[in-house]
C-alpha atoms as a PDB file:
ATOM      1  CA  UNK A   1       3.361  16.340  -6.279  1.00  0.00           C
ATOM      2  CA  UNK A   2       6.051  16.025  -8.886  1.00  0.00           C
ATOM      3  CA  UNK A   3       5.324  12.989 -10.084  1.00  0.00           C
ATOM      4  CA  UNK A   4       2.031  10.758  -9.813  1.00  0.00           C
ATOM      5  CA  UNK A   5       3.050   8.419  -6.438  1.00  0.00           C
ATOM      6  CA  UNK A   6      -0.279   7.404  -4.709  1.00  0.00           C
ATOM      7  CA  UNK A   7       0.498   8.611  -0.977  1.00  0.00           C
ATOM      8  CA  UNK A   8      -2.531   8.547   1.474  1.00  0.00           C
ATOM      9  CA  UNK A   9      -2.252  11.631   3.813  1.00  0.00           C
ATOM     10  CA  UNK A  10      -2.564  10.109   6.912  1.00  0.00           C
ATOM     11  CA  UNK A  11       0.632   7.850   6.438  1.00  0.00           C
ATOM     12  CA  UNK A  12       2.565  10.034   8.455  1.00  0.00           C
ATOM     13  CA  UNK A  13       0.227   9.215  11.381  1.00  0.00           C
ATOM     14  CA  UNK A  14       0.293   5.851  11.056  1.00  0.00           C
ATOM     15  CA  UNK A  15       3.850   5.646  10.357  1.00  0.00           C
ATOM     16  CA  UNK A  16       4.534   7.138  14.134  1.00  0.00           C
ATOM     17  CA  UNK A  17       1.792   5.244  15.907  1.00  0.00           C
ATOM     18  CA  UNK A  18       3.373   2.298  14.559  1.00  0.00           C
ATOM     19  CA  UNK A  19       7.208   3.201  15.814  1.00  0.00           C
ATOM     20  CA  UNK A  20       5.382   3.879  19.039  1.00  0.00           C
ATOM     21  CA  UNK A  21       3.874   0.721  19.479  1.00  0.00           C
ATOM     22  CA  UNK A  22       0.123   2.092  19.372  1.00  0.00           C
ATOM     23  CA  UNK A  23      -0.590  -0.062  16.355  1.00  0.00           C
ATOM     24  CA  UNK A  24      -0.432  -3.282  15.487  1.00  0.00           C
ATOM     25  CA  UNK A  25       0.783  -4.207  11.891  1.00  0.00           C
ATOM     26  CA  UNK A  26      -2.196  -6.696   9.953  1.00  0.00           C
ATOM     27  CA  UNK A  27      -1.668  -9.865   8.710  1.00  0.00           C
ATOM     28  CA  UNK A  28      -0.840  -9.168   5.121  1.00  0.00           C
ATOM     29  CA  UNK A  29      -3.234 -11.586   2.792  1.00  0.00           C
ATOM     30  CA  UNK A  30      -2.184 -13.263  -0.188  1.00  0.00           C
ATOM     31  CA  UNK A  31      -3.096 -11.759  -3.649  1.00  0.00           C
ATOM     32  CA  UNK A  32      -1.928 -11.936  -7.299  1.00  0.00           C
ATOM     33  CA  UNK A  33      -2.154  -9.224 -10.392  1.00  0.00           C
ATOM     34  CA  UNK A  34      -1.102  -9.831 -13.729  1.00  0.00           C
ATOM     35  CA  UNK A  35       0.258  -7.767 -16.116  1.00  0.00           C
ATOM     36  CA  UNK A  36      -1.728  -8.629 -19.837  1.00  0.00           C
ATOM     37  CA  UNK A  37       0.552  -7.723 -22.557  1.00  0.00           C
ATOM     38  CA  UNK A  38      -0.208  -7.699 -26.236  1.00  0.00           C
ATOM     39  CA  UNK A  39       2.523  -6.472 -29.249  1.00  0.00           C
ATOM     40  CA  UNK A  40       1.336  -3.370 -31.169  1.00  0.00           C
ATOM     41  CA  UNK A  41       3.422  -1.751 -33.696  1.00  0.00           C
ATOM     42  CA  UNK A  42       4.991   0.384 -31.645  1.00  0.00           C
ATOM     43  CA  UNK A  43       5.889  -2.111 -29.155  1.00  0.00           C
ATOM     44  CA  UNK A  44       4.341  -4.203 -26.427  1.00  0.00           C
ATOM     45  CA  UNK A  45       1.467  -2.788 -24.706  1.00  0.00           C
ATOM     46  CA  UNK A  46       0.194  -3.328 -21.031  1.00  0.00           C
ATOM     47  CA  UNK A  47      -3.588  -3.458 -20.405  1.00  0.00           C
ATOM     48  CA  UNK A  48      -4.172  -1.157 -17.445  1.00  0.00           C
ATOM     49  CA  UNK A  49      -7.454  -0.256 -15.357  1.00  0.00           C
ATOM     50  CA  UNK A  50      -8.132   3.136 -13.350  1.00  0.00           C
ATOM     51  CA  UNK A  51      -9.412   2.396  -9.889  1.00  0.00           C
ATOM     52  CA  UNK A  52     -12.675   4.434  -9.166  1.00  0.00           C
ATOM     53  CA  UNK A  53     -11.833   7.480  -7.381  1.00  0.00           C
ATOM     54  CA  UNK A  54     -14.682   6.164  -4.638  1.00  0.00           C
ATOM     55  CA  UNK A  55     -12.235   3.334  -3.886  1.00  0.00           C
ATOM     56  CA  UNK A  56     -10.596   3.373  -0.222  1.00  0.00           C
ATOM     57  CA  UNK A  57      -7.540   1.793  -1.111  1.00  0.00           C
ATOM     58  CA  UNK A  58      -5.397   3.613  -4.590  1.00  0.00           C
ATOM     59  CA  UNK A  59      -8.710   5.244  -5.477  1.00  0.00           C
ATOM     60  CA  UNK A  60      -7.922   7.198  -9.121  1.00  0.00           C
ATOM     61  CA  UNK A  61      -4.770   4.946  -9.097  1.00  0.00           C
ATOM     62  CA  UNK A  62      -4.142   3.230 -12.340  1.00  0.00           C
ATOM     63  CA  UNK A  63      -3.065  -0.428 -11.776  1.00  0.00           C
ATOM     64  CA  UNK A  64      -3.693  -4.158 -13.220  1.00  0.00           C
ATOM     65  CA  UNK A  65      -5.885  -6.849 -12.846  1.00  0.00           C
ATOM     66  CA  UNK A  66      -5.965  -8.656  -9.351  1.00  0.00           C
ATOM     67  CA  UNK A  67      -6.629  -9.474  -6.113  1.00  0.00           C
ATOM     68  CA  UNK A  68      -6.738 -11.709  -2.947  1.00  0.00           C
ATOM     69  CA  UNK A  69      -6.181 -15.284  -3.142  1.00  0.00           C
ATOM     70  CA  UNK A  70      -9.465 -17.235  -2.728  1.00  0.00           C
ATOM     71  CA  UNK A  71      -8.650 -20.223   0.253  1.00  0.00           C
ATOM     72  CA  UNK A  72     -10.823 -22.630  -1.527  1.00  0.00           C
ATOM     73  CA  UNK A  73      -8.166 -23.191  -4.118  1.00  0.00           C
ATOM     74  CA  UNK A  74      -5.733 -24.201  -1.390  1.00  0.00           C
ATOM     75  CA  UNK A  75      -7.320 -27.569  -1.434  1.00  0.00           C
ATOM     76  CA  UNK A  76      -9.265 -27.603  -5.378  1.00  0.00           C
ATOM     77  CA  UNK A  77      -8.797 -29.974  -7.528  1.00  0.00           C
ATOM     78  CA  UNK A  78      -7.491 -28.136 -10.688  1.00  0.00           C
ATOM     79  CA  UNK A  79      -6.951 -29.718 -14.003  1.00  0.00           C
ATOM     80  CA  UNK A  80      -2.981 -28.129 -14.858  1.00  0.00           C
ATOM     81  CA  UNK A  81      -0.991 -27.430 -17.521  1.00  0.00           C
ATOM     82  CA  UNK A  82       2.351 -26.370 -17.416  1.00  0.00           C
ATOM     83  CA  UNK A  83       5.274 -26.152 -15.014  1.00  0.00           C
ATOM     84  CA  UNK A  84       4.263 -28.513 -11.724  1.00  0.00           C
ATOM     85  CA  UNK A  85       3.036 -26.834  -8.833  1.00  0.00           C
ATOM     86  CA  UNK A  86       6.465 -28.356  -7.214  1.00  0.00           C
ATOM     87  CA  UNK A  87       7.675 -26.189  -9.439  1.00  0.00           C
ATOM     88  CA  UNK A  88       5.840 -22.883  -8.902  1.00  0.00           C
ATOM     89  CA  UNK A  89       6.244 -23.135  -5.293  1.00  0.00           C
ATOM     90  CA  UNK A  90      10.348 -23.011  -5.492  1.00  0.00           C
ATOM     91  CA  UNK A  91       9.726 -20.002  -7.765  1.00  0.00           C
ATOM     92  CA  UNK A  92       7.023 -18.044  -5.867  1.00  0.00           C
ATOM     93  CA  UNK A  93       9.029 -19.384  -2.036  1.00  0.00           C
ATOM     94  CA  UNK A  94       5.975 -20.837  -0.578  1.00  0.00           C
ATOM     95  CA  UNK A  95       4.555 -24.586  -0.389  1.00  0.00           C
ATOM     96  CA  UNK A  96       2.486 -26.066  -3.015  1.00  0.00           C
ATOM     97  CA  UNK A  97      -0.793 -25.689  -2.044  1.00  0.00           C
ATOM     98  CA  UNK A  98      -0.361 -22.355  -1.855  1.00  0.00           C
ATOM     99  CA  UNK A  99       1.410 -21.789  -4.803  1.00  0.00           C
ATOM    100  CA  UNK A 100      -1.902 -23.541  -6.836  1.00  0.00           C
ATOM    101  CA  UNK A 101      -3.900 -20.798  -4.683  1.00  0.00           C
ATOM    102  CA  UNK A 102      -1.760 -17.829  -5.959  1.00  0.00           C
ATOM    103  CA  UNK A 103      -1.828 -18.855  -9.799  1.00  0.00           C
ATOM    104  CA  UNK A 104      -5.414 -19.843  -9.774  1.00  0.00           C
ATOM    105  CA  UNK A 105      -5.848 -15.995  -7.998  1.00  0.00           C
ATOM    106  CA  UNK A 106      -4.017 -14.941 -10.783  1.00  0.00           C
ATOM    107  CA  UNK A 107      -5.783 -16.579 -13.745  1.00  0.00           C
ATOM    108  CA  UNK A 108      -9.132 -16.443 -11.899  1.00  0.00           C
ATOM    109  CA  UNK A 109      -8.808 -12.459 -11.366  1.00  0.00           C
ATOM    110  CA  UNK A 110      -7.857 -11.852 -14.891  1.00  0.00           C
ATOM    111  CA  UNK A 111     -10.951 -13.431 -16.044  1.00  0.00           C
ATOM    112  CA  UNK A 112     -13.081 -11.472 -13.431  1.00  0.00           C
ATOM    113  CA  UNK A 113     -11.644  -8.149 -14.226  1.00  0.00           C
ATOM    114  CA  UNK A 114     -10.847  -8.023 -18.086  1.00  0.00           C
ATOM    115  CA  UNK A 115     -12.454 -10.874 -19.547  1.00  0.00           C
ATOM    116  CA  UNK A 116      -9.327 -13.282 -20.235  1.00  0.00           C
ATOM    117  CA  UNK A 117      -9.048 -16.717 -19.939  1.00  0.00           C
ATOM    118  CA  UNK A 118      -6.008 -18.155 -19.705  1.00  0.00           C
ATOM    119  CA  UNK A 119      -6.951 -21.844 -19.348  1.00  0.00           C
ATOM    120  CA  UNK A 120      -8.218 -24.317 -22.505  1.00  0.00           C
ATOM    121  CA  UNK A 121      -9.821 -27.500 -23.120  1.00  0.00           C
ATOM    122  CA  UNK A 122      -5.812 -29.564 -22.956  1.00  0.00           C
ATOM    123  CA  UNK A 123      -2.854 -28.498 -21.905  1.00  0.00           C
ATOM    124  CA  UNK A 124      -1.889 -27.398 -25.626  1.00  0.00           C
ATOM    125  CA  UNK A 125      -4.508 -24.634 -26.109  1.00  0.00           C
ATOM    126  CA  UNK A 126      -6.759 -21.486 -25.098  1.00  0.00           C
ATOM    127  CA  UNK A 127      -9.978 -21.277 -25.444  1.00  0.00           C
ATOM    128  CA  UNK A 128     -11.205 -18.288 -27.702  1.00  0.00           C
ATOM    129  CA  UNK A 129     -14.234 -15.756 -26.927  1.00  0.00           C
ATOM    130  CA  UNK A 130     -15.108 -16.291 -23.812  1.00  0.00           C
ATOM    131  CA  UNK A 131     -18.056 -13.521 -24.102  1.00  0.00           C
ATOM    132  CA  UNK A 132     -21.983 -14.606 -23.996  1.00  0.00           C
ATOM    133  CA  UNK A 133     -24.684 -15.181 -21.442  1.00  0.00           C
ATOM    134  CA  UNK A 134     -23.205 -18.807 -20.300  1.00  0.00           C
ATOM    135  CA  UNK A 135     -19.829 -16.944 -19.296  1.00  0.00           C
ATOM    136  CA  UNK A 136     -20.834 -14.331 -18.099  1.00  0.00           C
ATOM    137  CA  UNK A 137     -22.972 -16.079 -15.571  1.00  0.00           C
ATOM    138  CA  UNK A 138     -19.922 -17.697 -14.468  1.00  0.00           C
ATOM    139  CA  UNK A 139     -17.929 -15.154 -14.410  1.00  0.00           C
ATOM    140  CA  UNK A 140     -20.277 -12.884 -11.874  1.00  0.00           C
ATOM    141  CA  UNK A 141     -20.236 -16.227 -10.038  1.00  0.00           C
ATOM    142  CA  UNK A 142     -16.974 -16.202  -9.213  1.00  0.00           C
ATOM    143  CA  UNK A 143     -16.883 -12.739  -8.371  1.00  0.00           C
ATOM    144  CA  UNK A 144     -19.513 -13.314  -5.683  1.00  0.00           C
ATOM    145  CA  UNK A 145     -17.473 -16.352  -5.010  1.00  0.00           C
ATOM    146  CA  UNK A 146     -20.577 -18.432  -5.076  1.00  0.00           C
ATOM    147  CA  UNK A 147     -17.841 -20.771  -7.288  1.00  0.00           C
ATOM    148  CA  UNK A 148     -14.443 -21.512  -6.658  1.00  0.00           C
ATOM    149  CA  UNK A 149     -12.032 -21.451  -9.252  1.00  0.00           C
ATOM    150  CA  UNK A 150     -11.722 -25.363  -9.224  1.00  0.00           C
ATOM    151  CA  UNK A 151     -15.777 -25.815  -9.533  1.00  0.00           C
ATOM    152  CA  UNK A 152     -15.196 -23.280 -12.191  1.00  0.00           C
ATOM    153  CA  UNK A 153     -12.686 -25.211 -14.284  1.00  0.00           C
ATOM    154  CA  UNK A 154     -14.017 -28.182 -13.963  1.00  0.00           C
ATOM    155  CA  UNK A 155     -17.781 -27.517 -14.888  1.00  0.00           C
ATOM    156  CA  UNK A 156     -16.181 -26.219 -18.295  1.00  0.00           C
ATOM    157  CA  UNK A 157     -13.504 -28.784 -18.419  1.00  0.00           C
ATOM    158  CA  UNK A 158     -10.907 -25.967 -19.223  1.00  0.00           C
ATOM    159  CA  UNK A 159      -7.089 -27.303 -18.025  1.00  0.00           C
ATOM    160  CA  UNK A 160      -5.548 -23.924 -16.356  1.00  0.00           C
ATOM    161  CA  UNK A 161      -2.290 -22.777 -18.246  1.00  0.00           C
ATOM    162  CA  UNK A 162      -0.061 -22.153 -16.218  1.00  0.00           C
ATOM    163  CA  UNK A 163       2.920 -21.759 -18.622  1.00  0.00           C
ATOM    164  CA  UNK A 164       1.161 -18.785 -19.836  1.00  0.00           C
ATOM    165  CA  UNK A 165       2.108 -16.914 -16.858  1.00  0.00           C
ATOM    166  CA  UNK A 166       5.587 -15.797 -15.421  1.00  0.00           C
ATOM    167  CA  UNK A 167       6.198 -14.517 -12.497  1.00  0.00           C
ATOM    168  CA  UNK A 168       7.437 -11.387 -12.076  1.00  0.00           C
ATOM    169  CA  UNK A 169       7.980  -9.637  -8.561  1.00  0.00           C
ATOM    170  CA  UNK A 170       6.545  -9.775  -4.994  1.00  0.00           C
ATOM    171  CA  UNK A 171       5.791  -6.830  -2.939  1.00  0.00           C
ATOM    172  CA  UNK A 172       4.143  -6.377   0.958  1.00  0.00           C
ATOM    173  CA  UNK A 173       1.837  -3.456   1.238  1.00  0.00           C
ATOM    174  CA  UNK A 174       3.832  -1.543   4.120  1.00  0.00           C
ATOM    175  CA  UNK A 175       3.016  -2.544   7.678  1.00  0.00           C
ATOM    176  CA  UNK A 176       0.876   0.966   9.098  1.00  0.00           C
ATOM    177  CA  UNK A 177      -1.239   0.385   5.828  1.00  0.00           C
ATOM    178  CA  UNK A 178      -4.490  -1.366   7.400  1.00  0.00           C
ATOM    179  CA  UNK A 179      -5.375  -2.908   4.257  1.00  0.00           C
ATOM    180  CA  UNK A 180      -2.658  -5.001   3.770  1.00  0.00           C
ATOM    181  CA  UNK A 181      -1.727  -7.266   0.598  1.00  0.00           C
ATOM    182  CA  UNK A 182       1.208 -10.001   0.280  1.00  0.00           C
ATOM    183  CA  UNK A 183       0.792  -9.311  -3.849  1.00  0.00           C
ATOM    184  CA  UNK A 184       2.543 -11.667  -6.617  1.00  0.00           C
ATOM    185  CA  UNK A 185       3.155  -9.954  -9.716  1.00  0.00           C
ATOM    186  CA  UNK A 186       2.849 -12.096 -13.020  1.00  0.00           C
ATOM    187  CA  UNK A 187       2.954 -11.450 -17.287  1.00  0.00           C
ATOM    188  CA  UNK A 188       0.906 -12.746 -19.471  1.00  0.00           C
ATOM    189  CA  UNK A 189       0.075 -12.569 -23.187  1.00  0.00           C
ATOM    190  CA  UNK A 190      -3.116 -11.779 -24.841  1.00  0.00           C
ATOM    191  CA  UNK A 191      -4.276 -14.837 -25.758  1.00  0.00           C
ATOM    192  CA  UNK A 192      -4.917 -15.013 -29.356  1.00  0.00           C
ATOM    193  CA  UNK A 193      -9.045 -14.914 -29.988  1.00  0.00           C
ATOM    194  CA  UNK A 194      -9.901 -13.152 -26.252  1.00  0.00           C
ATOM    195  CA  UNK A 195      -9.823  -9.417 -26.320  1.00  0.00           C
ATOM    196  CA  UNK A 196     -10.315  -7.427 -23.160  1.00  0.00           C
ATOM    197  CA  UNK A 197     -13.051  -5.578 -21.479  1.00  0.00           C
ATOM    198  CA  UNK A 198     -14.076  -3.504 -18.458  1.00  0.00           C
ATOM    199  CA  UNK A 199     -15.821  -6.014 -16.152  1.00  0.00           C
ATOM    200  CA  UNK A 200     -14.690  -4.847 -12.766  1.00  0.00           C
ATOM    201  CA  UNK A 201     -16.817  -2.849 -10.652  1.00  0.00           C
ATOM    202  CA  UNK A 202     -13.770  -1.646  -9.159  1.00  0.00           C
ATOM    203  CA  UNK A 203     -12.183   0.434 -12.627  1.00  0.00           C
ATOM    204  CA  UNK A 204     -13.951   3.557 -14.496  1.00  0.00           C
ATOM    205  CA  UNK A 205     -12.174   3.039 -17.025  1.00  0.00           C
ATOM    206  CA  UNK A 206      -9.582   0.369 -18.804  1.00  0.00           C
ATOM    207  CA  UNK A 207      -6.777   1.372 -21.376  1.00  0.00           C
ATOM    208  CA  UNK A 208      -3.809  -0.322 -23.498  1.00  0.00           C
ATOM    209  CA  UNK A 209      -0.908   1.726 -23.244  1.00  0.00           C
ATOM    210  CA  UNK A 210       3.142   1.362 -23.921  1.00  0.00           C
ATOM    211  CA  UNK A 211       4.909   0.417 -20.441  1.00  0.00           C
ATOM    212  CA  UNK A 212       7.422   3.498 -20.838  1.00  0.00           C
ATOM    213  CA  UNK A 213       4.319   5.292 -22.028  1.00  0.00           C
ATOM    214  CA  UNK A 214       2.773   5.250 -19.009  1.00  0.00           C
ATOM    215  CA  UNK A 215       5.995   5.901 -17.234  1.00  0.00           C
ATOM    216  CA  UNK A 216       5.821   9.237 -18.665  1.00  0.00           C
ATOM    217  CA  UNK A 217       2.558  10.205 -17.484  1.00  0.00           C
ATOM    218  CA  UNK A 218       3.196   8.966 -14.232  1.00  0.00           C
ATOM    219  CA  UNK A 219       6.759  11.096 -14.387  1.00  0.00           C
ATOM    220  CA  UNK A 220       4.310  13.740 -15.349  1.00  0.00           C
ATOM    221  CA  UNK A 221       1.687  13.343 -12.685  1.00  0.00           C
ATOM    222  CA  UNK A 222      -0.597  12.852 -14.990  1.00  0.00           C
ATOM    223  CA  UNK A 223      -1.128   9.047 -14.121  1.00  0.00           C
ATOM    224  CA  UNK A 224      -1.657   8.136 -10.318  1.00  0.00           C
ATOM    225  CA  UNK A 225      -0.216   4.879  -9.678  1.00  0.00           C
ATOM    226  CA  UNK A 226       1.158   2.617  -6.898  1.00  0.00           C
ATOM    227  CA  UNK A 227       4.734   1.954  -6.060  1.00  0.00           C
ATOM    228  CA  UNK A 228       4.434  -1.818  -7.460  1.00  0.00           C
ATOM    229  CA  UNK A 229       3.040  -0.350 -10.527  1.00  0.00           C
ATOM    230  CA  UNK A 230       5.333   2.220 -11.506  1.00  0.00           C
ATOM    231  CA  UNK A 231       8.210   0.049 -10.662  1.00  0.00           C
ATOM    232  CA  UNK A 232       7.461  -3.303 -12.620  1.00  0.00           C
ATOM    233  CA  UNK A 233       6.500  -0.573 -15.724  1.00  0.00           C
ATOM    234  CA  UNK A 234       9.555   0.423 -15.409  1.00  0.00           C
ATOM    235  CA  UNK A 235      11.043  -2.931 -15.666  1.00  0.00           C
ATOM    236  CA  UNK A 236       8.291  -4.015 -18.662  1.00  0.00           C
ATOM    237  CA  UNK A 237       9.463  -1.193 -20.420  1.00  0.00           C
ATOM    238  CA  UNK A 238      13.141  -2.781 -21.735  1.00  0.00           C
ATOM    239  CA  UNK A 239      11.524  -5.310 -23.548  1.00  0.00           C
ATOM    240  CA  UNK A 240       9.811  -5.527 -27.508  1.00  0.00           C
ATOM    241  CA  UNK A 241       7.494  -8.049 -27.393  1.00  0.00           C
ATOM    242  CA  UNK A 242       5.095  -9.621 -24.905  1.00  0.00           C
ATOM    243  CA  UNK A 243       6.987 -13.024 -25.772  1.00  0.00           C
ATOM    244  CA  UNK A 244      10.427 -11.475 -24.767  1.00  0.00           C
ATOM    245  CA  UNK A 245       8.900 -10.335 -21.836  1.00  0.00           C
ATOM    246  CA  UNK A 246       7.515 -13.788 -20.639  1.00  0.00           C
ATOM    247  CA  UNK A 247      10.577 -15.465 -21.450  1.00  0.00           C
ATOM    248  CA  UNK A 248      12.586 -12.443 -19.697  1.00  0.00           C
ATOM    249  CA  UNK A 249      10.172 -13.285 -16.082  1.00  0.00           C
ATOM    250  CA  UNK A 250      12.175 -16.037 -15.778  1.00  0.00           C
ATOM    251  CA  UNK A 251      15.296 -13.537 -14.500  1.00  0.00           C
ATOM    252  CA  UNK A 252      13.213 -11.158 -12.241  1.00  0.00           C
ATOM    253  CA  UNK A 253      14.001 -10.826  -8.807  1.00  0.00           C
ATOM    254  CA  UNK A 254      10.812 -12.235  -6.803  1.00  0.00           C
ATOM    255  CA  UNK A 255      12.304 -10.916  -3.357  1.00  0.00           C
ATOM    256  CA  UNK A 256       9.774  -9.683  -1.151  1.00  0.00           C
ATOM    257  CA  UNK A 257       9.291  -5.920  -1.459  1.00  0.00           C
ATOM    258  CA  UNK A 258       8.665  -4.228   2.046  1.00  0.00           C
ATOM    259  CA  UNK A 259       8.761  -0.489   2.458  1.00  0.00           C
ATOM    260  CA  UNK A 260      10.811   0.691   5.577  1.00  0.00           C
ATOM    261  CA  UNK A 261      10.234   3.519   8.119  1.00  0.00           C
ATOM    262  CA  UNK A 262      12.639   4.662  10.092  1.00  0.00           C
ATOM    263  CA  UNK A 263      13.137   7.933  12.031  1.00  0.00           C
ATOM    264  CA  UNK A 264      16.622  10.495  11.039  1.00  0.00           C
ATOM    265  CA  UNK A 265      17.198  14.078  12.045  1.00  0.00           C
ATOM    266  CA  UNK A 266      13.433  14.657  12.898  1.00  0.00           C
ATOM    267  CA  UNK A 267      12.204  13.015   9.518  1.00  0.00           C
ATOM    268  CA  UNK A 268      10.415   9.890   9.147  1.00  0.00           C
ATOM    269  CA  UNK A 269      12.340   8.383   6.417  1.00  0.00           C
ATOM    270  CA  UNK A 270       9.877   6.174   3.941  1.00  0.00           C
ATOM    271  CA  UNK A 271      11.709   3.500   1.283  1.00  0.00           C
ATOM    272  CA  UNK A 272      11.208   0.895  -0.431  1.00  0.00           C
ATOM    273  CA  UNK A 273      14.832  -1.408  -0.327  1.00  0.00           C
ATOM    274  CA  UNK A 274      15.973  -1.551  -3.912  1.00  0.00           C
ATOM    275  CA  UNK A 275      13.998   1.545  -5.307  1.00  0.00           C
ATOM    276  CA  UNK A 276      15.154   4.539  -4.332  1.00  0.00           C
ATOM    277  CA  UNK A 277      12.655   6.395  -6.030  1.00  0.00           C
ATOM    278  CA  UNK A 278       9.908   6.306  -4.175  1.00  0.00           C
ATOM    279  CA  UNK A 279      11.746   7.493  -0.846  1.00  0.00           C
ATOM    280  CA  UNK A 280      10.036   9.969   1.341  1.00  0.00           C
ATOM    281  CA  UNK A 281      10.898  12.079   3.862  1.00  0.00           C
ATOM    282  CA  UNK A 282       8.701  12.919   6.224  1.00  0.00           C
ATOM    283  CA  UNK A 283       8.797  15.827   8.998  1.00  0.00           C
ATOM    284  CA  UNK A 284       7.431  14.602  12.347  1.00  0.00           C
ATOM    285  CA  UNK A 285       5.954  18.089  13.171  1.00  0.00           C
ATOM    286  CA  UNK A 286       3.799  17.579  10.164  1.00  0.00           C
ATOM    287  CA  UNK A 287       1.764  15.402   7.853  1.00  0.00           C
ATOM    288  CA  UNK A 288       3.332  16.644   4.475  1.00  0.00           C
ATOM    289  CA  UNK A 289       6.160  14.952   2.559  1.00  0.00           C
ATOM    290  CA  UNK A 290       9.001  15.988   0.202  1.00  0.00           C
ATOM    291  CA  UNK A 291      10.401  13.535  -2.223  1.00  0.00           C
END
């Protein structure tokens, strides 16, 4: 493998049962990852986590914070701050309940995974270290999703910030994958006070790392990532501050993302419509795959 795509090995199979009609594509469900950023000296950095290699879906894959949308915050009643849900819906292209859903998925997984907060006590502010006993508790319920997001908020009286997020792209996990995802991709800056830590059970390990740094490794194969990953990196990497890249979300194209199989000159063709890339080409005699 030249570089360091993520590509299950029994794609191909799937790929062909699915053009045959022996499998039906899942219902992708909602989700949301965020991309932290904080400004180093060198330029804005992106806080990543490593999937454990035990995982069955992108295990050893490098990736963000996130993860499915919890249907409780459908309906919650969520103190807000920022643009109006109105609002987020036209930008994200679904109705407003949903669009609370997929923010609070955002903000909640954030917290679950590396610790951050982005909420505070008004609409004007952040709360700071969010470490200690009290927290934590909290935080462990919500990732047994003994508490919604909503009860969460509003035990603590925190006001969710929504203006500290923009969004940033959209992409479907492919429909042979049986695990399937309908993932919003959103920035975020380090929140001045919080600092980041390994709290998923999910990651082995957590780094900060330049966007176009990781690039490289992935270019490399030293760095295993996801399609989505190495493809919004790519697009992190033009920027020189975690402000200019929040302001910049405001631009990105939140199209849905959908790879495409299709089969030419005994090859299973894989792509992903506006990243050329990560095309495949896959022989139908065989399971490999050439770039």
């Amino acid at each position: 493998m030249a570089n360091g795509q993520w590509y299950p090995p029994e794609w191909p199979e799937r790929i062909r049962a699915l053009a045959a009609g022996e499998l039906a594509a899942a219902v992708p469900r909602r989700a949301a990852t965020v991309m932290l950023l904080r400004d180093a000296v060198a330029g804005p950095e992106v806080h990543m986590l490593r999937r454990r290699a035990s995982m069955a879906f992108a295990g050893g894959a490098h990736a963000y914070p996130g993860g499915g949308v919890d249907p409780r915050d459908d309906e919650s009643v969520v103190q807000w701050g920022g643009p109006s849900r109105a609002a987020w819906a036209a930008r994200l292209g679904v109705d407003e309940k949903s669009a609370q859903a997929i923010v609070c998925a955002a903000v909640r997984e954030t917290y679950e995974e590396a610790g951050v907060l982005l909420a505070g006590p008004d609409a004007a502010s952040v709360v700071g270290d969010t470490t200690g006993e009290s927290w934590e508790a909290d935080r462990e319920a919500l990732v047994r999703r003994e508490l919604s997001f909503g009860e969460f908020l509003g035990r603590r009286g925190l006001v969710l910030r929504s203006d500290l997020l923009g969004a940033w792209a959209r992409w479907i996990t492919p429909e042979f994958e049986p695990r399937r995802y309908d993932t919003w991709f959103f920035v975020a800056a380090l929140p001045e006070g919080q600092r980041t830590r390994n709290a998923s059970t999910e990651a082995d390990r957590t780094v900060w790392i330049r966007p176009d740094q990781a690039a490289e490794g992935y270019d490399k194969g030293e760095l295993m990532m996801m399609p989505p990953t190495i493809a919004t990196l790519r697009a992190l990497a033009g920027f020189d501050s975690a402000e200019g890249a929040l302001a910049g979300a405001t631009a990105q194209d939140l199209s849905p993302v959908l790879a495409q199989a299709r089969l030419e000159g005994g090859e299973i063709v894989l792509s992903w419509p506006g990243h050329d890339e990560f095309t495949k080409h896959i022989p139908t005699t065989s399971g490999g795959a050439s770039a």
